[in-house]
PDB file of N, CA and C in Angstrom:
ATOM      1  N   UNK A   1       4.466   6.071  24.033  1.00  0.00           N
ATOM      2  CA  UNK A   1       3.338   5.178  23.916  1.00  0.00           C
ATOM      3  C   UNK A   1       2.645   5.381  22.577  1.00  0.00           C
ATOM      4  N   UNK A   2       2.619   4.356  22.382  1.00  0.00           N
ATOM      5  CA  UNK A   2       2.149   4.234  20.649  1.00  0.00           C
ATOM      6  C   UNK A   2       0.156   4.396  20.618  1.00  0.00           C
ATOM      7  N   UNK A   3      -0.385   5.262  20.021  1.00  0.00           N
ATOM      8  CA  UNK A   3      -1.562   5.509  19.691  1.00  0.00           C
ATOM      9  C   UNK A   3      -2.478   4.638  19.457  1.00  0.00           C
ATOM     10  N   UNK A   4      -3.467   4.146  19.614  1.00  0.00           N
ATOM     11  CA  UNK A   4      -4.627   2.869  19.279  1.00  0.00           C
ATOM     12  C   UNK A   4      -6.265   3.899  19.134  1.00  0.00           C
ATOM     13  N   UNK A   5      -6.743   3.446  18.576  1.00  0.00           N
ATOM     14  CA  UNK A   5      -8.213   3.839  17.777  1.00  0.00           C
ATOM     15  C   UNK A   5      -9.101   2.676  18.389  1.00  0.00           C
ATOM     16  N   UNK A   6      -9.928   3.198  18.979  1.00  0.00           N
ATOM     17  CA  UNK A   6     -11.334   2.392  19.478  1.00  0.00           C
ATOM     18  C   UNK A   6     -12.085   1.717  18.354  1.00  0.00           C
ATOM     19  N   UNK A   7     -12.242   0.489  18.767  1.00  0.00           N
ATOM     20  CA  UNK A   7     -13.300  -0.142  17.428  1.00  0.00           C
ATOM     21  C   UNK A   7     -14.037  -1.112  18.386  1.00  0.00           C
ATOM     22  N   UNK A   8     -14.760  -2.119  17.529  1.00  0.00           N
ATOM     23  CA  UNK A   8     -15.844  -2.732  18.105  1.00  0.00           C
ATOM     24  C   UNK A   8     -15.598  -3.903  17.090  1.00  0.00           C
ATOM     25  N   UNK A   9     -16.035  -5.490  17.549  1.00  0.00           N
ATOM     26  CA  UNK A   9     -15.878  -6.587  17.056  1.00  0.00           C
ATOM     27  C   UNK A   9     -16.511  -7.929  17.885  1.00  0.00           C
ATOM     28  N   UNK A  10     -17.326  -8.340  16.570  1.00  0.00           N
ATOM     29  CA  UNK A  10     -18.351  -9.329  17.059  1.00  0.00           C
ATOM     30  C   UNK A  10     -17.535 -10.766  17.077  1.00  0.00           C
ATOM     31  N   UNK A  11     -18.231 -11.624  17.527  1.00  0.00           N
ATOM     32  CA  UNK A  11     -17.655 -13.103  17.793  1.00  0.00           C
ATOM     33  C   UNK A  11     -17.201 -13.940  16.785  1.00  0.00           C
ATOM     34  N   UNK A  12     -18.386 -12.962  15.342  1.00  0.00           N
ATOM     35  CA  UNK A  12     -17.551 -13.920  13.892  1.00  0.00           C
ATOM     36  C   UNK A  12     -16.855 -13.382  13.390  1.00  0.00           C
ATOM     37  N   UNK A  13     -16.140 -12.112  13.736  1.00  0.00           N
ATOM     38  CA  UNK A  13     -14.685 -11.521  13.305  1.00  0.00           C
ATOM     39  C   UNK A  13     -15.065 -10.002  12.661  1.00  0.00           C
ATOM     40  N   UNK A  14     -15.677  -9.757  12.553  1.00  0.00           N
ATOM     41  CA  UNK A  14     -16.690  -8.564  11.571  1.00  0.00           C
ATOM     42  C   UNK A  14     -16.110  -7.237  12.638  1.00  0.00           C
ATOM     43  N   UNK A  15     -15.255  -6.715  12.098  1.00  0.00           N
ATOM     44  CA  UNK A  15     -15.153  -5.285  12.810  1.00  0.00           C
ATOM     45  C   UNK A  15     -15.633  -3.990  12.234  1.00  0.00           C
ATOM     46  N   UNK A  16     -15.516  -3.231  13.255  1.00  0.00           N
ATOM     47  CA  UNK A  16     -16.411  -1.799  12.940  1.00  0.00           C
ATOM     48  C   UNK A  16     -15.443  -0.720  13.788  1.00  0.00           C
ATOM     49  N   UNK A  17     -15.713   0.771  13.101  1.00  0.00           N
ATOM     50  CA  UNK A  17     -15.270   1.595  13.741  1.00  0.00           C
ATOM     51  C   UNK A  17     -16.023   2.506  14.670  1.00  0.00           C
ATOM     52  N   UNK A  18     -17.157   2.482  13.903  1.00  0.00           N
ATOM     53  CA  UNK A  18     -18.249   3.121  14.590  1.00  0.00           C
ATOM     54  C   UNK A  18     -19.467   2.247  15.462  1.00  0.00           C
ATOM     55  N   UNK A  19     -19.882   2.626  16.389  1.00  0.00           N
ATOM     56  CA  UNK A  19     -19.955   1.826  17.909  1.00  0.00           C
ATOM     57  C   UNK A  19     -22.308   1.528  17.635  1.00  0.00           C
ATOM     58  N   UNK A  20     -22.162   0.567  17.422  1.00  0.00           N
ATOM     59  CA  UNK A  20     -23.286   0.146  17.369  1.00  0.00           C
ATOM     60  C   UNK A  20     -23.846  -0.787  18.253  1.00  0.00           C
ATOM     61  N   UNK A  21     -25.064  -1.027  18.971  1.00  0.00           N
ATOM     62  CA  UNK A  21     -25.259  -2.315  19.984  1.00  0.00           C
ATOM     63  C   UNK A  21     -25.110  -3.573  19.063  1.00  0.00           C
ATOM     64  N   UNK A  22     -24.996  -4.009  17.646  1.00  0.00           N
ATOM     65  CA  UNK A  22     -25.101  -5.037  17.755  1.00  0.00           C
ATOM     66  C   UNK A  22     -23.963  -4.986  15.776  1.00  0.00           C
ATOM     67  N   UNK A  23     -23.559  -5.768  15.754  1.00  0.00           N
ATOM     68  CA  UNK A  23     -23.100  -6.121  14.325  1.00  0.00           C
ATOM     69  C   UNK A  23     -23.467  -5.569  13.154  1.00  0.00           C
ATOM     70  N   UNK A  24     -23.367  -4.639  11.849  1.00  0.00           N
ATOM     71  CA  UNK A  24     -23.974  -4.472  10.891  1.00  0.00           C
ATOM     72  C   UNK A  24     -24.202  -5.699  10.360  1.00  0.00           C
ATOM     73  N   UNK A  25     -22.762  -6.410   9.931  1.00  0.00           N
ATOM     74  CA  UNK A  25     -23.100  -7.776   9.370  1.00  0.00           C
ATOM     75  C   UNK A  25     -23.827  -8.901   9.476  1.00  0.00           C
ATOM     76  N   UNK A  26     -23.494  -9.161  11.071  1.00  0.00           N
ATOM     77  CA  UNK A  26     -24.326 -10.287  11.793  1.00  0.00           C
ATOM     78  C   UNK A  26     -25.177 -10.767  12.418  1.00  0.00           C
ATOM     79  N   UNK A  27     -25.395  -9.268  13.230  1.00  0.00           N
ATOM     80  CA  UNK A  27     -26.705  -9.146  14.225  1.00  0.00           C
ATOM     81  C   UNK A  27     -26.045  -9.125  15.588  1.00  0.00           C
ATOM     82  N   UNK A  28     -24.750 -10.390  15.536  1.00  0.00           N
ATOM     83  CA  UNK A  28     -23.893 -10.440  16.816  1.00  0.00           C
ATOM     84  C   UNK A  28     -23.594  -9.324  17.457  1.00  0.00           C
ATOM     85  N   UNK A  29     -23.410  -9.158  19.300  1.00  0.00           N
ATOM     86  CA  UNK A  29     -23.326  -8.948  19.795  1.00  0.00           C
ATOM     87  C   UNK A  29     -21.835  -8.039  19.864  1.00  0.00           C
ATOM     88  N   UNK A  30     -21.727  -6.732  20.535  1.00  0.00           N
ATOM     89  CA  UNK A  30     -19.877  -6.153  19.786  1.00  0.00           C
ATOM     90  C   UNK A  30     -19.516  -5.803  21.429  1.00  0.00           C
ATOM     91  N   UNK A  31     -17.788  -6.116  21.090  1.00  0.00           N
ATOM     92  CA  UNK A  31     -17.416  -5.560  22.345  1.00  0.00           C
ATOM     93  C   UNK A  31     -16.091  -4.891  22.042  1.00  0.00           C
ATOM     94  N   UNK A  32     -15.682  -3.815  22.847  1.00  0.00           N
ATOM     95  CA  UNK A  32     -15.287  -2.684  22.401  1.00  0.00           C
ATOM     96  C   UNK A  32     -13.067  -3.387  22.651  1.00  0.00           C
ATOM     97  N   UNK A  33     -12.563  -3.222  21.631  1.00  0.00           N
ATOM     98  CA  UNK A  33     -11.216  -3.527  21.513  1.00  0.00           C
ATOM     99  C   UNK A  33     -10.332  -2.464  21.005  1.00  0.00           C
ATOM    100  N   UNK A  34      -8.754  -2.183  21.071  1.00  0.00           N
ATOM    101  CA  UNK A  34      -8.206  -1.093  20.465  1.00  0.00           C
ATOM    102  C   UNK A  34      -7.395  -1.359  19.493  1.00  0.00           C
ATOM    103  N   UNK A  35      -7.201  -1.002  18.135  1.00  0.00           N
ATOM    104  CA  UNK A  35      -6.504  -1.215  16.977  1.00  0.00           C
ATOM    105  C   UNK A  35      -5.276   0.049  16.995  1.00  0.00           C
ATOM    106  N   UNK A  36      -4.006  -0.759  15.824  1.00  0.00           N
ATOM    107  CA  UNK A  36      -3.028   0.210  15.561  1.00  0.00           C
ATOM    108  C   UNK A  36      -4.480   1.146  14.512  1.00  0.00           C
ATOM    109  N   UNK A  37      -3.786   2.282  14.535  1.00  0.00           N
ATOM    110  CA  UNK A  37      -4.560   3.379  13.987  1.00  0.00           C
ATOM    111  C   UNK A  37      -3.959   3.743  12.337  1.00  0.00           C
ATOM    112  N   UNK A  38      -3.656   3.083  11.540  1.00  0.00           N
ATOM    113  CA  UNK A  38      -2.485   3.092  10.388  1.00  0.00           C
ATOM    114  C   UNK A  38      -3.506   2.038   9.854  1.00  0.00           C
ATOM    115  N   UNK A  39      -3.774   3.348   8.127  1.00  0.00           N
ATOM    116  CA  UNK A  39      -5.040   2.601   7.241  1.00  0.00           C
ATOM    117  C   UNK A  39      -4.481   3.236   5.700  1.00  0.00           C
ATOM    118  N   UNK A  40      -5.481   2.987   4.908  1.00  0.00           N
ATOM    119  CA  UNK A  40      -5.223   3.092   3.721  1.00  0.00           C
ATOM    120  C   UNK A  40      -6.366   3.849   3.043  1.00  0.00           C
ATOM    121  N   UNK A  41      -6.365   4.614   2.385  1.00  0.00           N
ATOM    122  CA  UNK A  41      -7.336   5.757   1.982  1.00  0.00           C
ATOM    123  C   UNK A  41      -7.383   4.937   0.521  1.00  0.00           C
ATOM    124  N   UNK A  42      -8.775   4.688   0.137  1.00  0.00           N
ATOM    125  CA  UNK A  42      -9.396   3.988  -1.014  1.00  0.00           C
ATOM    126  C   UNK A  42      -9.769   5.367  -2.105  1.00  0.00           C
ATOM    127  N   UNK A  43     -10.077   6.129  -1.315  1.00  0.00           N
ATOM    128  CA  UNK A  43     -11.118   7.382  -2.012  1.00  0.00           C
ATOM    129  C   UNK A  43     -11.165   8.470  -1.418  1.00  0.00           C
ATOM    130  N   UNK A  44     -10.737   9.300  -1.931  1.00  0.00           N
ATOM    131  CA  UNK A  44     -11.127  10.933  -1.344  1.00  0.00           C
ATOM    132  C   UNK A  44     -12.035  11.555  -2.300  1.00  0.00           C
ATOM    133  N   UNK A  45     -12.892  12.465  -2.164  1.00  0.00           N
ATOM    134  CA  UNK A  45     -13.866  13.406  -3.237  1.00  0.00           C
ATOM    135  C   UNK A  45     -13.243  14.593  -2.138  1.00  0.00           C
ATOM    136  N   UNK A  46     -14.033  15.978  -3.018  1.00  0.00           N
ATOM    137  CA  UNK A  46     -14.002  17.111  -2.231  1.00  0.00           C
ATOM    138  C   UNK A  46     -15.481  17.869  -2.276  1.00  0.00           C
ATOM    139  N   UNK A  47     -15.659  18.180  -1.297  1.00  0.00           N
ATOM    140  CA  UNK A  47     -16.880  18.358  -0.947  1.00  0.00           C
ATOM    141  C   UNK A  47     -17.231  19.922  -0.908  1.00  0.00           C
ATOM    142  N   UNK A  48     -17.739  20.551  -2.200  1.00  0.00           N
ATOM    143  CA  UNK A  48     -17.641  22.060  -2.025  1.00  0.00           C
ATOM    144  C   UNK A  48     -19.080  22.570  -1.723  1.00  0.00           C
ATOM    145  N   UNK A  49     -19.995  21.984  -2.003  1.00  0.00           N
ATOM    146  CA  UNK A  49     -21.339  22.652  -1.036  1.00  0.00           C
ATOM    147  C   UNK A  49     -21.811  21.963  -0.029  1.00  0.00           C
ATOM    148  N   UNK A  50     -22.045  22.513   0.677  1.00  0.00           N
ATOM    149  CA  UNK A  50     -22.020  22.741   2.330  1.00  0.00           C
ATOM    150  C   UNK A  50     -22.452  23.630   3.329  1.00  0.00           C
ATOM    151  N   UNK A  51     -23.152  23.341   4.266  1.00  0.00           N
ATOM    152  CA  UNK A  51     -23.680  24.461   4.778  1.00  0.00           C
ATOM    153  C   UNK A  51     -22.415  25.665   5.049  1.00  0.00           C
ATOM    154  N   UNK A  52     -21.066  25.358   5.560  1.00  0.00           N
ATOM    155  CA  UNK A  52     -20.073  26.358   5.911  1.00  0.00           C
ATOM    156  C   UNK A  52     -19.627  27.049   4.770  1.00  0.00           C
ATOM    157  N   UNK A  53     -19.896  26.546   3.842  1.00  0.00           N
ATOM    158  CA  UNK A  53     -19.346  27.033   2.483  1.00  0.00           C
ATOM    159  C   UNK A  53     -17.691  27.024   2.236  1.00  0.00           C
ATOM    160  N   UNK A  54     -16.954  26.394   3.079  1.00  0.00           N
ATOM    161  CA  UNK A  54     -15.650  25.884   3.255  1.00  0.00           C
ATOM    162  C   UNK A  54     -15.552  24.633   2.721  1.00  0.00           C
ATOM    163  N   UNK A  55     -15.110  24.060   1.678  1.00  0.00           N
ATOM    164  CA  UNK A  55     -14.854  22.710   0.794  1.00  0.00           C
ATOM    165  C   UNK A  55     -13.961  22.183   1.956  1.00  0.00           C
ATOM    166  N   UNK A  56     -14.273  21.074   1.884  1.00  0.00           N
ATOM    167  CA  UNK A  56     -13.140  19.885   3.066  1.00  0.00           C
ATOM    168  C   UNK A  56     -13.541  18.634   1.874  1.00  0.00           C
ATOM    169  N   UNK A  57     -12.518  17.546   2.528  1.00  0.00           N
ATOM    170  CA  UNK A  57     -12.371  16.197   2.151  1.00  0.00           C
ATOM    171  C   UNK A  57     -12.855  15.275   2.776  1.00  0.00           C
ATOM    172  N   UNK A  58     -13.262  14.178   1.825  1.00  0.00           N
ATOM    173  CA  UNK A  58     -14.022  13.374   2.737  1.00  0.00           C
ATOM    174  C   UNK A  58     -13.673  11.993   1.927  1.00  0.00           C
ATOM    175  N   UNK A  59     -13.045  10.994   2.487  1.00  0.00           N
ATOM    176  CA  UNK A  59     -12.789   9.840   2.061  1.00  0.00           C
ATOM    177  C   UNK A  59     -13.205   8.528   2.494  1.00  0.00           C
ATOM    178  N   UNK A  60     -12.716   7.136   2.295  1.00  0.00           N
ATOM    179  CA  UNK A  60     -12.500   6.041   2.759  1.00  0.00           C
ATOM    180  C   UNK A  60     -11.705   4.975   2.878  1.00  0.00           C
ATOM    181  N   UNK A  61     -11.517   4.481   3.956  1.00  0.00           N
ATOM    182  CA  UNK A  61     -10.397   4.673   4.374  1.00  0.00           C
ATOM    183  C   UNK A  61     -10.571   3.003   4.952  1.00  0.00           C
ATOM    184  N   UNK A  62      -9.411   2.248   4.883  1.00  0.00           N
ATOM    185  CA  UNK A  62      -9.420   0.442   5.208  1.00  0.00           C
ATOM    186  C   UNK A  62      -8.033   0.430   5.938  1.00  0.00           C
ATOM    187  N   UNK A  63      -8.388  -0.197   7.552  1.00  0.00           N
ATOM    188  CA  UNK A  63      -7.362  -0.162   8.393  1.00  0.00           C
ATOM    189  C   UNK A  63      -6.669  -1.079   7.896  1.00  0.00           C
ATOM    190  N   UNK A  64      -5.429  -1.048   8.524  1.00  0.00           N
ATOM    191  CA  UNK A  64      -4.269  -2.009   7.661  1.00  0.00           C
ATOM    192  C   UNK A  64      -4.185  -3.194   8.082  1.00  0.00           C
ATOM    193  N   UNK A  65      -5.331  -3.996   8.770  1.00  0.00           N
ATOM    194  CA  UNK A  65      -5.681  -5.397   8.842  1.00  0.00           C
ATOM    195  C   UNK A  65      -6.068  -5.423   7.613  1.00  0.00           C
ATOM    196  N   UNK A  66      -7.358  -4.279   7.063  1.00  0.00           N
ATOM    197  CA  UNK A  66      -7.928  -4.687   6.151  1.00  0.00           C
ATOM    198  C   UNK A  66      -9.175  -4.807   6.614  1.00  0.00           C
ATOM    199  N   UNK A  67      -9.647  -5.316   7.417  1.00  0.00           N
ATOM    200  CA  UNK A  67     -10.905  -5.768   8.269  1.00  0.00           C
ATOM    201  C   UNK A  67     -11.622  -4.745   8.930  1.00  0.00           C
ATOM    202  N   UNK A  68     -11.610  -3.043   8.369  1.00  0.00           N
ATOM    203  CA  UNK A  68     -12.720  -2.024   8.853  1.00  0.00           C
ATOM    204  C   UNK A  68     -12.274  -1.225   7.744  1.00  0.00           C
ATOM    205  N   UNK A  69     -13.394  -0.705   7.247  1.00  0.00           N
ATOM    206  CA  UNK A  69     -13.538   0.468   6.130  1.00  0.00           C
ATOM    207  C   UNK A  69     -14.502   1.448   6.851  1.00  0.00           C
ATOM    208  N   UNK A  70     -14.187   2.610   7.035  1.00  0.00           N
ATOM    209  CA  UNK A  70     -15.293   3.779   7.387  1.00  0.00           C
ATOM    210  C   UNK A  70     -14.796   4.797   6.240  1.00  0.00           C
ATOM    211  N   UNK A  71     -15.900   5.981   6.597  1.00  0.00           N
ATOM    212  CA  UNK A  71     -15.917   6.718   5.721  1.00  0.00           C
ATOM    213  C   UNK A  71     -16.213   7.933   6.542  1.00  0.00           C
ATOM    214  N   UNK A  72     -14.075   8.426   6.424  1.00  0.00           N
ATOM    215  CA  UNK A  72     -13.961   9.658   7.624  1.00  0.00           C
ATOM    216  C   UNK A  72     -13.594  11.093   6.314  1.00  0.00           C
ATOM    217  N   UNK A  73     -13.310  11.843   7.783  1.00  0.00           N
ATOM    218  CA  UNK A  73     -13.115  13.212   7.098  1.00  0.00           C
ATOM    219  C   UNK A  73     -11.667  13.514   6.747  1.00  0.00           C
ATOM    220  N   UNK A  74     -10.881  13.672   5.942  1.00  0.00           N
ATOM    221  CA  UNK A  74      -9.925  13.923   5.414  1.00  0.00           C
ATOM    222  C   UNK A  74      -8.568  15.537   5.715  1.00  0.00           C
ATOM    223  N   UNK A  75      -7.734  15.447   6.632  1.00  0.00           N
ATOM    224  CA  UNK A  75      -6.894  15.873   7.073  1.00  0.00           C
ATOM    225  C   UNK A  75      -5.853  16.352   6.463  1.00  0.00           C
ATOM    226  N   UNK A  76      -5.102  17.511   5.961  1.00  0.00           N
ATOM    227  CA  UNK A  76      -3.662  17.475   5.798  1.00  0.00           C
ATOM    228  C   UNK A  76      -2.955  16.986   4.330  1.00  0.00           C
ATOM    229  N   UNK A  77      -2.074  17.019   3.960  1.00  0.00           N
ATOM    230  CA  UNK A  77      -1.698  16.650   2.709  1.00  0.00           C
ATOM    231  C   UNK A  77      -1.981  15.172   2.135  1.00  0.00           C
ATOM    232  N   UNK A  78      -2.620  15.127   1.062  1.00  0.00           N
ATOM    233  CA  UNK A  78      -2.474  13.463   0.969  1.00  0.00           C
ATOM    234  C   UNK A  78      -2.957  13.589  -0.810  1.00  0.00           C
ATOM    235  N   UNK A  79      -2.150  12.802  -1.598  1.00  0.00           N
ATOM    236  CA  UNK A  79      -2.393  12.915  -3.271  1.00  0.00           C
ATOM    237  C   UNK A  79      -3.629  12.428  -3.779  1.00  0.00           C
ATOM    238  N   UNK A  80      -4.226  11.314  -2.897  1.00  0.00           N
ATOM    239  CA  UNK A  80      -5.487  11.354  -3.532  1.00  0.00           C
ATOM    240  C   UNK A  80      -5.537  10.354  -4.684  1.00  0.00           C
ATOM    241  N   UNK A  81      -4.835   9.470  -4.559  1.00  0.00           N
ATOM    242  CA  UNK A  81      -4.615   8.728  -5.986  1.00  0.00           C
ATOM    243  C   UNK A  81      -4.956   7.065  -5.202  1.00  0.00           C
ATOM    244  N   UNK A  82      -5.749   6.598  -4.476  1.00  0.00           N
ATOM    245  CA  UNK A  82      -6.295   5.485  -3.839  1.00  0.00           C
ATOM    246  C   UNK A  82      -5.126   4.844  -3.062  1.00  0.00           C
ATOM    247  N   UNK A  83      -4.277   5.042  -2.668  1.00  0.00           N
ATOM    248  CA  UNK A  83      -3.553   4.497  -1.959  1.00  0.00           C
ATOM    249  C   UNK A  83      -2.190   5.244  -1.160  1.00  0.00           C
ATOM    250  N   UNK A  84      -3.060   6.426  -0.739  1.00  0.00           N
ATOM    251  CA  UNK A  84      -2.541   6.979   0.279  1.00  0.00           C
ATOM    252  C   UNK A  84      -2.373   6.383   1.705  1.00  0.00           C
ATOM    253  N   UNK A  85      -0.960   6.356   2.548  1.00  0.00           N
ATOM    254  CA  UNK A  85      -1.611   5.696   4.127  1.00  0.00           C
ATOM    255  C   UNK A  85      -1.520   7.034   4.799  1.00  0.00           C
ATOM    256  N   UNK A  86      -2.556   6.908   6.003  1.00  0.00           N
ATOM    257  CA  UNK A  86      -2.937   7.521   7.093  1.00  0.00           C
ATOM    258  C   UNK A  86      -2.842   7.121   7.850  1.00  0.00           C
ATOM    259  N   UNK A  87      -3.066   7.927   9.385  1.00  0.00           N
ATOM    260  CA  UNK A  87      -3.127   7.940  10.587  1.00  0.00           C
ATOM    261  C   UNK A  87      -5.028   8.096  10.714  1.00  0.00           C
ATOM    262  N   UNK A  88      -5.338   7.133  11.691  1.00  0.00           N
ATOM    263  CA  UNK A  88      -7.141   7.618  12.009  1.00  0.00           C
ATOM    264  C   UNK A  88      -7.111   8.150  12.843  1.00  0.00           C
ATOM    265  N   UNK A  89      -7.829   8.652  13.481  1.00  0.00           N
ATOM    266  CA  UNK A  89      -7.980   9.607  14.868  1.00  0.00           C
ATOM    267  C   UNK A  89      -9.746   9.554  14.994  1.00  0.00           C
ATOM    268  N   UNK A  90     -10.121   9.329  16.173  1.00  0.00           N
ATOM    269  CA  UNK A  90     -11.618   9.793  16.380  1.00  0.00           C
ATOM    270  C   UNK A  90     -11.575  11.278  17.253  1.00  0.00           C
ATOM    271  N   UNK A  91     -12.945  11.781  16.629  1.00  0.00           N
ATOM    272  CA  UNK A  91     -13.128  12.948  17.396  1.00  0.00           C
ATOM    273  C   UNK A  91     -14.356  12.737  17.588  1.00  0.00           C
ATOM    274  N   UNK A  92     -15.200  12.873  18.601  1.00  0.00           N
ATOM    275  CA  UNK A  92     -16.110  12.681  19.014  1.00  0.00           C
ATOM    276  C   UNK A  92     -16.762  11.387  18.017  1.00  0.00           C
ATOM    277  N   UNK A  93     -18.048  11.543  17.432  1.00  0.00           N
ATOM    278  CA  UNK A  93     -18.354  10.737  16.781  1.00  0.00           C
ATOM    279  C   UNK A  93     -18.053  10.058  14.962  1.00  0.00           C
ATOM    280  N   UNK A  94     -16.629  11.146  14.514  1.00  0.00           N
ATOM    281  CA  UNK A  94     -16.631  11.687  13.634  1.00  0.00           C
ATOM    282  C   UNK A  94     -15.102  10.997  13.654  1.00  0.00           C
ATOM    283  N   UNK A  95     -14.725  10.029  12.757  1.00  0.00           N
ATOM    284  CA  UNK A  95     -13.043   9.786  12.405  1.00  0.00           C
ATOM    285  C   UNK A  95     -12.448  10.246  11.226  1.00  0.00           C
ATOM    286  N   UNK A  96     -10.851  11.222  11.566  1.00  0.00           N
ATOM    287  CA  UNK A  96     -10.621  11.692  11.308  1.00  0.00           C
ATOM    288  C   UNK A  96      -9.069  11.042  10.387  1.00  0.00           C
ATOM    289  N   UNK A  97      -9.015  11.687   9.209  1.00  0.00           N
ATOM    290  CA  UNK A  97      -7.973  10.691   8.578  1.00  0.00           C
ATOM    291  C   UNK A  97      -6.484  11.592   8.197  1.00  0.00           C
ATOM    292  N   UNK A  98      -5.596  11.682   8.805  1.00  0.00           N
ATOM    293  CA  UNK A  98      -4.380  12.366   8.658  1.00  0.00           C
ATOM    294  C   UNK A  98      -3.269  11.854   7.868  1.00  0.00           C
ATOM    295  N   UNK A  99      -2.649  13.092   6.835  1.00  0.00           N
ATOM    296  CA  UNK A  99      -1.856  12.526   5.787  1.00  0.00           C
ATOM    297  C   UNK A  99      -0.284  11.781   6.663  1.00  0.00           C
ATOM    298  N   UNK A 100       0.136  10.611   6.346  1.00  0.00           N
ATOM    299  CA  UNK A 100       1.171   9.987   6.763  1.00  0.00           C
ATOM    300  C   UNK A 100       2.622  10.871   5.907  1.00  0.00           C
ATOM    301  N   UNK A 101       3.803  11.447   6.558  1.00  0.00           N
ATOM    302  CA  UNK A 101       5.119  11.446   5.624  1.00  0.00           C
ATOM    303  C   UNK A 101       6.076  10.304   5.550  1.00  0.00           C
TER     304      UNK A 101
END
């Protein structure tokens, strides 16, 4: 069984990954649908101060409709040169972006 990522999508097409009562874009009303989980990493930085003092990655990332950009935490090998693909994953409130081979 093939993997799907929770998202949210209003009546004028506007999707989201992260779960809000109502549209960023529109105001419209969202109801909760499941996407292939296979996106495209725009941007990674690395993030070295921090309360843990452990540098991690943190990018953004456009599902491969094209039609949701969030801005998750960065997983596993990936070059970093804007057009890496990934796997998304949510973890609690927090999506998680894993390097594709």
């Amino acid at each position: 069984m093939r993997r799907r990522l929770e998202a949210w999508k209003c009546a004028n097409g506007h999707l989201a990954l992260q779960h809000d009562p109502v549209c960023a874009s529109c105001g419209a009303p969202l109801h909760e649908l499941y996407i292939a989980p296979e996106a495209t990493l725009e941007l990674v930085t690395t993030v070295r101060v921090n309360p843990s003092g452990e540098p991690f990655q943190l990018g953004i990332a456009v599902t491969r409709s094209g039609r949701a950009r969030t801005i998750c935490r960065v997983e596993g090998a990936v070059r970093a040169l804007g057009n890496d693909r990934v796997l998304l994953e949510r973890r609690g409130d927090m999506i998680i972006a894993h390097g594709r081979k």
